[in-house]
Protein backbone atom coordinates (compact mmCIF):
# COMPACT_ATOMS: atom_id res chain seq x y z
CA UNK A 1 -11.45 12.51 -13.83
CA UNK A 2 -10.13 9.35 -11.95
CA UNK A 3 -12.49 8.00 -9.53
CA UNK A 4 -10.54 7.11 -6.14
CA UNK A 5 -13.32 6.94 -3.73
CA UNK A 6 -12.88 3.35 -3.34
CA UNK A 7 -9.88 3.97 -1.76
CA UNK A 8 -11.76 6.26 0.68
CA UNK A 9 -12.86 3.74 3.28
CA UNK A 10 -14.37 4.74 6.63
CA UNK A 11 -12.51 7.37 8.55
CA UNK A 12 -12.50 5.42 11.84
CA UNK A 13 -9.49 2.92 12.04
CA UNK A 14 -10.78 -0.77 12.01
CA UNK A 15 -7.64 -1.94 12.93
CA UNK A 16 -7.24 -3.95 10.31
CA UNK A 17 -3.61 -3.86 8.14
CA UNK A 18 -4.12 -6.94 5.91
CA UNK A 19 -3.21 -6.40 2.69
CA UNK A 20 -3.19 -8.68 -0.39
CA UNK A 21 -1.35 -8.80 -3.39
CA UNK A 22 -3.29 -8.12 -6.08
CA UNK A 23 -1.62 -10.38 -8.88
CA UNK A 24 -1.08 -14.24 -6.23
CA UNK A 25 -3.56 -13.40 -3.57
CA UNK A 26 -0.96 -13.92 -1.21
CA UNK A 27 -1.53 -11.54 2.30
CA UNK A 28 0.54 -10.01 5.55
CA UNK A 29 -0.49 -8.81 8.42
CA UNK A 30 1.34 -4.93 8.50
CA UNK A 31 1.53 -1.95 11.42
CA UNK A 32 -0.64 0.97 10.78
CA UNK A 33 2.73 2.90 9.03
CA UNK A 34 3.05 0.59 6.92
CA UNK A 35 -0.33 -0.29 5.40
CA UNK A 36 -0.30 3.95 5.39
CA UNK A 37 3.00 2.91 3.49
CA UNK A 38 1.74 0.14 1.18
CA UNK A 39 -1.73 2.35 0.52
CA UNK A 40 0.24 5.63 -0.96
CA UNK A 41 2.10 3.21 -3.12
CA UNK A 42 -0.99 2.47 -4.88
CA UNK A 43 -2.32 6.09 -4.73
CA UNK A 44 0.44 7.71 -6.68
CA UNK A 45 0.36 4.70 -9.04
CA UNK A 46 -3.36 5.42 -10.29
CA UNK A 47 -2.29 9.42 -10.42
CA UNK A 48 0.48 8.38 -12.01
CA UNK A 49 2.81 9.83 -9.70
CA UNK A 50 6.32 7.83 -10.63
CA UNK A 51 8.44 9.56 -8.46
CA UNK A 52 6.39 9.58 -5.40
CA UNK A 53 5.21 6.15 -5.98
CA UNK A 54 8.95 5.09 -5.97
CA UNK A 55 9.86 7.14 -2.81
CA UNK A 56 6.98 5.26 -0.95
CA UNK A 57 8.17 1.58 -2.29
CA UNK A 58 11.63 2.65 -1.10
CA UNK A 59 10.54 3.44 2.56
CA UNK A 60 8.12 0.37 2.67
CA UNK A 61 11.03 -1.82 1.18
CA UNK A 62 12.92 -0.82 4.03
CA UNK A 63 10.62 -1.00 6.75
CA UNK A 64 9.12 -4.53 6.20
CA UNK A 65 11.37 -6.42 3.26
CA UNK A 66 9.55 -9.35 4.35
CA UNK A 67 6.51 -8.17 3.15
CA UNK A 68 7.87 -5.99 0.52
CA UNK A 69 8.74 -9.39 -1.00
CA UNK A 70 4.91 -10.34 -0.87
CA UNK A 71 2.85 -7.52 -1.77
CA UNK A 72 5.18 -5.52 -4.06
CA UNK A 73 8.19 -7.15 -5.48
């Protein structure tokens, strides 16, 4: 079984939407929807969901290419 509990932070919102890339260390400040966004890309990548992994790159790509360019590209 694949241990995601990590991912399970705090339910309260912190208000913080920083993410980092995980290969340059490079980071952007994102809205709640898309750090929601950015977040289920990596949760259907460790469950090895392709197709919804895709789906939620697509709709992040297209929300904020900006960052899309920094965190996932």
């Amino acid at each position: 079984m694949l241990d995601l509990s990590y991912m399970v932070l705090d339910m309260t919102d912190n208000k913080d939407y920083t993410r980092r890339n995980r290969f340059n260390g490079k980071s952007v400040e994102l809205t709640k929807e898309e750090s929601e966004i950015h977040d289920k890309v990596f949760y259907h990548e460790a469950l090895e969901q392709w197709d919804e992994m895709l789906k939620a790159k697509d709709k992040f790509s297209r929300l904020n290419p900006k960052a899309y360019m920094v965190l996932l590209d």
